[in-house]
N, C-alpha and C. Protein backbone atom coordinates (compact mmCIF):
# COMPACT_ATOMS: atom_id res chain seq x y z
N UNK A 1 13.73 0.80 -14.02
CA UNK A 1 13.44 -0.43 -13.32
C UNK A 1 13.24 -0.18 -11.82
N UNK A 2 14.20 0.92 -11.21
CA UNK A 2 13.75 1.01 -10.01
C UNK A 2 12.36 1.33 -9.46
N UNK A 3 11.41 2.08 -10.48
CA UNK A 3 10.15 2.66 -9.72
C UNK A 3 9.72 0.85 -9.99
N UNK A 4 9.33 0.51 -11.14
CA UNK A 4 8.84 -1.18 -11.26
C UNK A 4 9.10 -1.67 -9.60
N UNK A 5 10.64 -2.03 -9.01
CA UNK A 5 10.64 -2.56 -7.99
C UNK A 5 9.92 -2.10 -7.23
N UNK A 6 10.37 -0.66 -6.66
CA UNK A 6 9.52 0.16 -5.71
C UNK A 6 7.48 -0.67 -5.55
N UNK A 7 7.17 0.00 -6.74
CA UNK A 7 6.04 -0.22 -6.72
C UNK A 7 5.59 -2.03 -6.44
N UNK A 8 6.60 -2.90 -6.85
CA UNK A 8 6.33 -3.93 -6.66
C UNK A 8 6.62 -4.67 -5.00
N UNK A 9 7.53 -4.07 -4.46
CA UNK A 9 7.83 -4.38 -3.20
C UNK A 9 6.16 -3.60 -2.54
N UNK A 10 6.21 -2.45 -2.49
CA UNK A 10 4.99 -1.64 -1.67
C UNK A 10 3.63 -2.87 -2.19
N UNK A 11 3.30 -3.17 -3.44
CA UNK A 11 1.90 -3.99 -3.20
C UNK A 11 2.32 -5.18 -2.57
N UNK A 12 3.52 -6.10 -2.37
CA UNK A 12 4.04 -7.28 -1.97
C UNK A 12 3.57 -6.96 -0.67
N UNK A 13 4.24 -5.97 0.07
CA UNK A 13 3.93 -5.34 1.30
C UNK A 13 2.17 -5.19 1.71
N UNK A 14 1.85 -4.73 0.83
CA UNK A 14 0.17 -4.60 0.92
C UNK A 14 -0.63 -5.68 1.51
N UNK A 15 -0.25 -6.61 0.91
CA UNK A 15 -0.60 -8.14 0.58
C UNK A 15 -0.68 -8.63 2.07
N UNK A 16 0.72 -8.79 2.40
CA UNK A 16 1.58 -9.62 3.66
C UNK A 16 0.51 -8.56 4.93
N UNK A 17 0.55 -7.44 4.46
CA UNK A 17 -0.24 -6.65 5.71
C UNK A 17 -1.94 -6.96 6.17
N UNK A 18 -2.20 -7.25 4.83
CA UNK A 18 -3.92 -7.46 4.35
C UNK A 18 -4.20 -6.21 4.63
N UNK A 19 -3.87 -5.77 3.38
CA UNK A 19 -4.02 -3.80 3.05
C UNK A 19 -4.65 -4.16 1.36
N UNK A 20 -4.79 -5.16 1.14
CA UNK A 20 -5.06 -5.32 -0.22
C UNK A 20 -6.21 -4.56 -0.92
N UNK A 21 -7.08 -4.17 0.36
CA UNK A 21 -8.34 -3.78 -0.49
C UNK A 21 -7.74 -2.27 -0.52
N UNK A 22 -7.57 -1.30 0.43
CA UNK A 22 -7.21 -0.42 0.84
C UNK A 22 -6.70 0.17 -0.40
N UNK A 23 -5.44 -0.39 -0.16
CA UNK A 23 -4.36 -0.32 -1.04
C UNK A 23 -4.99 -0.08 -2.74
N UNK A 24 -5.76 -1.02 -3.19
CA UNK A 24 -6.31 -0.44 -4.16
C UNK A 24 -6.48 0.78 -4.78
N UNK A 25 -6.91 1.74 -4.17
CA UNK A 25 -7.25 3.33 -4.88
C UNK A 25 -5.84 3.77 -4.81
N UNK A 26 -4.58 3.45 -4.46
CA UNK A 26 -3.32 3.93 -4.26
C UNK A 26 -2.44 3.73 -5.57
N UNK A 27 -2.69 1.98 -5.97
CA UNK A 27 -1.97 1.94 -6.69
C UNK A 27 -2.00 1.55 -7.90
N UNK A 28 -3.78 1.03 -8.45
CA UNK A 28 -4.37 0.47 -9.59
C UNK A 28 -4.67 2.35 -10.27
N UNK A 29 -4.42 2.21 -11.71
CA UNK A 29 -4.94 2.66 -12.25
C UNK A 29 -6.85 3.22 -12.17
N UNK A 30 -7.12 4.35 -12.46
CA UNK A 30 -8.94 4.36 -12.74
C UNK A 30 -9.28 3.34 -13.25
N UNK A 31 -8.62 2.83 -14.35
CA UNK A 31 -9.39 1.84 -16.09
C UNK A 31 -8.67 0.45 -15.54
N UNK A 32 -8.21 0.14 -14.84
CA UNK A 32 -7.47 -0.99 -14.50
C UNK A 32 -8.35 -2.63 -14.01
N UNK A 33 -7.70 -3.35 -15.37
CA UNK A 33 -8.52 -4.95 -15.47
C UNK A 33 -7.73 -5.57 -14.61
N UNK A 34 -8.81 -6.79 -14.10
CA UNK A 34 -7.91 -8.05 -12.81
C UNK A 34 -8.94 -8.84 -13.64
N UNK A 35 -8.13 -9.49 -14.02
CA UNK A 35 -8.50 -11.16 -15.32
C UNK A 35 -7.96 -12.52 -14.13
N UNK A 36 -9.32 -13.12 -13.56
CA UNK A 36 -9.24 -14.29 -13.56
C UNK A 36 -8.88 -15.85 -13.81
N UNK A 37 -8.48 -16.42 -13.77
CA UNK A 37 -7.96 -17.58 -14.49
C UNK A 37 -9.18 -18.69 -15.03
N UNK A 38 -10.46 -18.57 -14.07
CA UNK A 38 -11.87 -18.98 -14.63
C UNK A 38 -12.61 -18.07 -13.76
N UNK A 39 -14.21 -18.29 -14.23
CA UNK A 39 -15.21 -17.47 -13.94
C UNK A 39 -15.26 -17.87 -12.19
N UNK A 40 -14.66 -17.08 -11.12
CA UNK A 40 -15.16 -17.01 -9.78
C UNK A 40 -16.48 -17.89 -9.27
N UNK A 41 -16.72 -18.83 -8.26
CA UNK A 41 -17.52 -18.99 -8.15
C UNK A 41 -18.87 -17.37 -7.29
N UNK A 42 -20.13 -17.47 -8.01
CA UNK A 42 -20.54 -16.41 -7.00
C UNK A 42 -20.62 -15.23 -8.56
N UNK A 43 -19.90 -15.28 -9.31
CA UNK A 43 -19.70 -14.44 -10.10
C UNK A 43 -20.06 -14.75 -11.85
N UNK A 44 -20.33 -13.60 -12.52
CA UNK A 44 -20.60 -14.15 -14.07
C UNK A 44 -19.21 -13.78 -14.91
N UNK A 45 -18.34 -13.25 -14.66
CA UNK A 45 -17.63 -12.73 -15.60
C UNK A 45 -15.94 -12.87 -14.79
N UNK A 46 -15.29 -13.17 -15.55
CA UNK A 46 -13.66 -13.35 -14.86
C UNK A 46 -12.80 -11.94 -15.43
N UNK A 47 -13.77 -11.43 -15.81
CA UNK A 47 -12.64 -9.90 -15.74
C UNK A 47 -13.70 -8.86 -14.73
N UNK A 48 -12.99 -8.08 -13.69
CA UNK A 48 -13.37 -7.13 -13.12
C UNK A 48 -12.64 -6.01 -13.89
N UNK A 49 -13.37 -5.28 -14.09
CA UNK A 49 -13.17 -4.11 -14.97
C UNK A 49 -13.06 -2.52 -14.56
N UNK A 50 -12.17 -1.89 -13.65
CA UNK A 50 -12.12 0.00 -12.87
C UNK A 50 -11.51 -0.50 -11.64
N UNK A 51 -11.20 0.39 -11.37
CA UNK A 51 -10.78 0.31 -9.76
C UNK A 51 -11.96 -0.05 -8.64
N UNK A 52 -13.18 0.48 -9.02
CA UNK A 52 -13.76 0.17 -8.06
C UNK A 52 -14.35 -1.26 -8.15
N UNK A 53 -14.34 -2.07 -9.65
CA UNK A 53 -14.90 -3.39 -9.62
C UNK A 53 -13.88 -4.22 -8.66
N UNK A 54 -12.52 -4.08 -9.11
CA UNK A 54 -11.73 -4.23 -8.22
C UNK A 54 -11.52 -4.15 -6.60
N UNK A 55 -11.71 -3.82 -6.25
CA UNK A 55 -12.21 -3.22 -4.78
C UNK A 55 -13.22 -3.88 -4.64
N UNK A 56 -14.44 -4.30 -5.47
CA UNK A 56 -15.89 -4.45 -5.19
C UNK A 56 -15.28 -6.26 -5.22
N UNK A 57 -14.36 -6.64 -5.71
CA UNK A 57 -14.06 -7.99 -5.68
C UNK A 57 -13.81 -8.72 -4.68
N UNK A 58 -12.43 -7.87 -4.01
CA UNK A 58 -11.45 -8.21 -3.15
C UNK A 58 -12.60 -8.09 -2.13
N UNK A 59 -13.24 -6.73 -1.72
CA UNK A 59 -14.32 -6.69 -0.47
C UNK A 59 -15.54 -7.95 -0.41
N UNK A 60 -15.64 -8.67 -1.96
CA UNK A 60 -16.44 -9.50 -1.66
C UNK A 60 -16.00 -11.14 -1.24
N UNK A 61 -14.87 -11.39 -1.20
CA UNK A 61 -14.22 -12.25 -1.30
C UNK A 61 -13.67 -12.55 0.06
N UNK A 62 -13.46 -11.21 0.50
CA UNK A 62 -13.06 -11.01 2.09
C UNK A 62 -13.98 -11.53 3.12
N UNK A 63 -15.35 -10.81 2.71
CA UNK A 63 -16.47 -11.45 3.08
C UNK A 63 -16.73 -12.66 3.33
N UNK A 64 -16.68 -13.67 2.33
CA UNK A 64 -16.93 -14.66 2.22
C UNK A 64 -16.34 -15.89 2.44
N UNK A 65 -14.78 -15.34 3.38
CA UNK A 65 -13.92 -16.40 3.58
C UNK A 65 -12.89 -16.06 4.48
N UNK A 66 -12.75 -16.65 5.27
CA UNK A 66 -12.17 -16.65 6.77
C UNK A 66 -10.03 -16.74 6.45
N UNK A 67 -9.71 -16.32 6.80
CA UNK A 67 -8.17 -16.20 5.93
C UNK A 67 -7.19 -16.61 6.99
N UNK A 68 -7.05 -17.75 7.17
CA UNK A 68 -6.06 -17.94 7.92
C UNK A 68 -4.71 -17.97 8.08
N UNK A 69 -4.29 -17.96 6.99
CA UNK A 69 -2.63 -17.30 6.22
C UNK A 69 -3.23 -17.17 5.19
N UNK A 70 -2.19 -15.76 4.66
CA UNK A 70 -2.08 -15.30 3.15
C UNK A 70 -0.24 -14.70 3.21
N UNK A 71 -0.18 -15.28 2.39
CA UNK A 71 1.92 -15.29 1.69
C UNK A 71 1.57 -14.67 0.77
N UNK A 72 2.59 -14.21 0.02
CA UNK A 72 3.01 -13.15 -0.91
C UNK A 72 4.18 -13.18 -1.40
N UNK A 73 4.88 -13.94 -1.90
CA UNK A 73 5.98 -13.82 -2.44
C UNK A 73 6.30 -12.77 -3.52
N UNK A 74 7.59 -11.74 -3.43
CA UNK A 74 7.68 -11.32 -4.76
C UNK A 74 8.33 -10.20 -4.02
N UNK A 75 7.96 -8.87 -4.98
CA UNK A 75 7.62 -9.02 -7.05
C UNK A 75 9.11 -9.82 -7.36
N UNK A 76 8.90 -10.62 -8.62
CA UNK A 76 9.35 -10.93 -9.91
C UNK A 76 9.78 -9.71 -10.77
N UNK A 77 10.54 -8.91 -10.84
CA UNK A 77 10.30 -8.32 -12.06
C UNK A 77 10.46 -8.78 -13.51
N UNK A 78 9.74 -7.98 -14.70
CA UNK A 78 10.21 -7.99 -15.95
C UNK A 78 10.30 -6.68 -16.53
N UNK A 79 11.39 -6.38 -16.59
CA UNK A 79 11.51 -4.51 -16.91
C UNK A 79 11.02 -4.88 -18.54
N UNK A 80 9.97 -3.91 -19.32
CA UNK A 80 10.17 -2.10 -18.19
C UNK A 80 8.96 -2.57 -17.60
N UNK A 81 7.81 -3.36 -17.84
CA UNK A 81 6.45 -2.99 -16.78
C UNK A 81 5.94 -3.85 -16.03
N UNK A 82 6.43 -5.02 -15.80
CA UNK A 82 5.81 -5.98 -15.18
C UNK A 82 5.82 -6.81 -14.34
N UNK A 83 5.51 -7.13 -13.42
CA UNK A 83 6.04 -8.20 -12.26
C UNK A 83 5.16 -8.95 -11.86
N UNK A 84 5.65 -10.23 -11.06
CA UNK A 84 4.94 -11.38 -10.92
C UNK A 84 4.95 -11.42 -9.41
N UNK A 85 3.78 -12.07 -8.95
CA UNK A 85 3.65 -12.25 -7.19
C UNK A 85 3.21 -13.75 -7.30
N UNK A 86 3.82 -14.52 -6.42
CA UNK A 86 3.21 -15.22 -6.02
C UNK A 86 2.38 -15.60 -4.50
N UNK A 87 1.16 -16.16 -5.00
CA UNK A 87 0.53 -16.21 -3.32
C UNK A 87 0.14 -17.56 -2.77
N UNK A 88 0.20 -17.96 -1.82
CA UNK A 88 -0.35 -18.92 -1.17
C UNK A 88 -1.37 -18.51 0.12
N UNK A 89 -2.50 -19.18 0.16
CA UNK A 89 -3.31 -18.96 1.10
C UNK A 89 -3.79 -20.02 1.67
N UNK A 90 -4.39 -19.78 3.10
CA UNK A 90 -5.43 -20.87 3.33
C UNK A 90 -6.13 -20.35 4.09
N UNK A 91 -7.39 -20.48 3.98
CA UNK A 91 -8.76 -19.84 3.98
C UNK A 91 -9.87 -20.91 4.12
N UNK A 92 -11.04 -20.22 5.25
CA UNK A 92 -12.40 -21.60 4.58
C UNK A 92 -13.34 -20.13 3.90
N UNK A 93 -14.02 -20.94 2.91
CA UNK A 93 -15.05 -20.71 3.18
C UNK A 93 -16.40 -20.50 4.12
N UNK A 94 -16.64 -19.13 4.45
CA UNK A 94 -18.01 -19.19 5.47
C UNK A 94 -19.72 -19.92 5.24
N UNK A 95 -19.72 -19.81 3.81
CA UNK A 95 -21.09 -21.02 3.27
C UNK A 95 -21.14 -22.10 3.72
N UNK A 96 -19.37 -22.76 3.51
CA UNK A 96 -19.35 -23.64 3.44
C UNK A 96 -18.84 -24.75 4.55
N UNK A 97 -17.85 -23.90 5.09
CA UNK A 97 -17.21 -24.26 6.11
C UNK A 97 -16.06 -24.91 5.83
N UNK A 98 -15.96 -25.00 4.48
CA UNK A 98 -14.71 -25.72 3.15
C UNK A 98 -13.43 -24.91 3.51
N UNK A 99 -12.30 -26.17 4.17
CA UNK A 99 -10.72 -25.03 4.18
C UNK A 99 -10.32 -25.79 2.83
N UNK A 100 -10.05 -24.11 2.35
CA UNK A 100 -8.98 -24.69 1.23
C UNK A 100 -7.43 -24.05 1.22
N UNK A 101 -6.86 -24.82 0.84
CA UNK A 101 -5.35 -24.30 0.38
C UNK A 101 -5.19 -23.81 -1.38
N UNK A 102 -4.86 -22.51 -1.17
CA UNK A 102 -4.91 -21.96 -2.51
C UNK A 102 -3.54 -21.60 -2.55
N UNK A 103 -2.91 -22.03 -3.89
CA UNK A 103 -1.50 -21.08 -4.55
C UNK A 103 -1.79 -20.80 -6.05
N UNK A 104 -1.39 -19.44 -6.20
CA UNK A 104 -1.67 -18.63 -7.68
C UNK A 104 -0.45 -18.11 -8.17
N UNK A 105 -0.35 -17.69 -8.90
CA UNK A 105 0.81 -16.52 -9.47
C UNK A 105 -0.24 -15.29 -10.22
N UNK A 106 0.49 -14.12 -10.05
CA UNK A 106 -0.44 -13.03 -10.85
C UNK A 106 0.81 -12.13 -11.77
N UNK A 107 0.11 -12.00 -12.81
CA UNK A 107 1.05 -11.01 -13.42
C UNK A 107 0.60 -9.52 -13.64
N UNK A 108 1.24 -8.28 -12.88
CA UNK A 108 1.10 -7.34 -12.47
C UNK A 108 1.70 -6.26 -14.13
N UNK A 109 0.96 -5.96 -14.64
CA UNK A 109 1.25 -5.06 -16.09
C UNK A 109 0.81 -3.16 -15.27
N UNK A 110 2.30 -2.30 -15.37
CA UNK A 110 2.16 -0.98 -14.92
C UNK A 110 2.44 0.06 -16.04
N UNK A 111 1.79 0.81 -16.24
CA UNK A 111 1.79 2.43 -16.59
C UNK A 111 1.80 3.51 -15.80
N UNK A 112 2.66 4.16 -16.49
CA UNK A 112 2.98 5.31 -15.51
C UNK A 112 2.95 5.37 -13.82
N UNK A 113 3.54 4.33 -13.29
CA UNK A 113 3.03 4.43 -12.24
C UNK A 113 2.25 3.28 -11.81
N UNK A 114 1.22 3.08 -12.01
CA UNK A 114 0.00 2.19 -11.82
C UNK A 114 -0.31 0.72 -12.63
N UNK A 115 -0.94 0.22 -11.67
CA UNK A 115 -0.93 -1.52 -12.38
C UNK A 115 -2.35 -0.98 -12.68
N UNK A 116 -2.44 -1.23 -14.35
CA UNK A 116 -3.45 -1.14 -15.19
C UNK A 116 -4.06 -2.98 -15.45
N UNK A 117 -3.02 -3.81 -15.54
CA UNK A 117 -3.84 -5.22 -15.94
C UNK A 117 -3.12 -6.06 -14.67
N UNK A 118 -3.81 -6.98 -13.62
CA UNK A 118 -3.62 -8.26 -13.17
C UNK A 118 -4.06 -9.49 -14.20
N UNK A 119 -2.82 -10.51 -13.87
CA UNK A 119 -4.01 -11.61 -14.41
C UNK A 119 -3.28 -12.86 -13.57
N UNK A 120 -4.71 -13.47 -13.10
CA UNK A 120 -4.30 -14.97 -12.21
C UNK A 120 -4.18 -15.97 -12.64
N UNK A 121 -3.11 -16.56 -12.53
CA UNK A 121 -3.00 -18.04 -13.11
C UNK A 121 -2.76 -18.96 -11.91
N UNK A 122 -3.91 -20.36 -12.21
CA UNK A 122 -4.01 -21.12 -10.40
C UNK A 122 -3.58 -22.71 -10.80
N UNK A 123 -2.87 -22.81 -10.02
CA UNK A 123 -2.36 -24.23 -9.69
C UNK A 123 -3.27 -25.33 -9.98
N UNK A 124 -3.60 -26.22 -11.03
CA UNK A 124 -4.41 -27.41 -11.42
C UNK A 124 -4.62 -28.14 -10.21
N UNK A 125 -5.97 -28.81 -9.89
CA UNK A 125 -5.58 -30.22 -9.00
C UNK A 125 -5.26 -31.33 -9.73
C-alpha cells in the first residue's frame, strides 16, 4: 500500500503544480486508457488510448482554456491498486469566453508502478 500512496500523493502533487502534462511520460503506463465520463466537446471518442493520446489530450485542453484555479484533492486510496482524486476547477474557455466551474472525481487503476486506466466521473447540473 505504501508505493499506491507514494505514487498517489506525487500525481496529487503534479496536479496542484500544473505538471500534469509533463508528468505524464513519468507515471502512466505505454498502453494506458483515460475514459471520459461523455464524448469531450472538440472530440469523437471518450477514451484516449497510450500515453501519448494522453498527453495529446491534456496539451489540447490546456490550449483551449484559460485555468484560473485547479484543486486536487487526494489520493483516496483502495489497496492494492487504486485511488481516487478529486478536482475542482475554474477555467474559461478561449472560443468562447465561457467561465466555467468544473468538479470531477477520477479513478486512478495502477500496475506495477504505473496508472494504466483513469476514468472521470462529473458532477450533473
Amino acid at each position: 500500500m505504501e508505493d499506491l500512496v507514494k505514487l498517489g500523493r506525487e500525481f496529487v502533487q503534479a496536479m496542484r503544480n500544473r505538471r500534469g502534462i509533463v508528468h505524464v511520460d513519468d507515471i502512466y503506463a505505454e498502453n494506458a486508457e483515460s475514459v471520459e465520463a461523455v464524448v469531450p466537446p472538440g472530440r469523437d471518442e471518450r477514451i484516449a488510448k497510450g500515453r501519448g493520446a494522453i498527453k495529446a489530450k491534456r496539451e489540447s485542453w490546456a490550449a483551449t482554456h484559460t485555468i484560473h484555479k485547479l484543486d486536487a484533492d487526494g489520493p483516496y486510496v483502495h489497496p492494492p491498486n487504486r485511488f481516487v482524486v478529486r478536482f475542482e476547477a475554474e477555467v474559461t474557455q478561449k472560443d468562447t469566453g465561457r467561465l466555467m466551474n468544473l468538479r470531477e472525481i477520477a479513478v486512478y487503476s495502477v500496475e506495477e508502478g504505473k496508472i494504466v486506466r483513469e476514468e472521470f466521473f462529473m458532477l450533473p447540473k
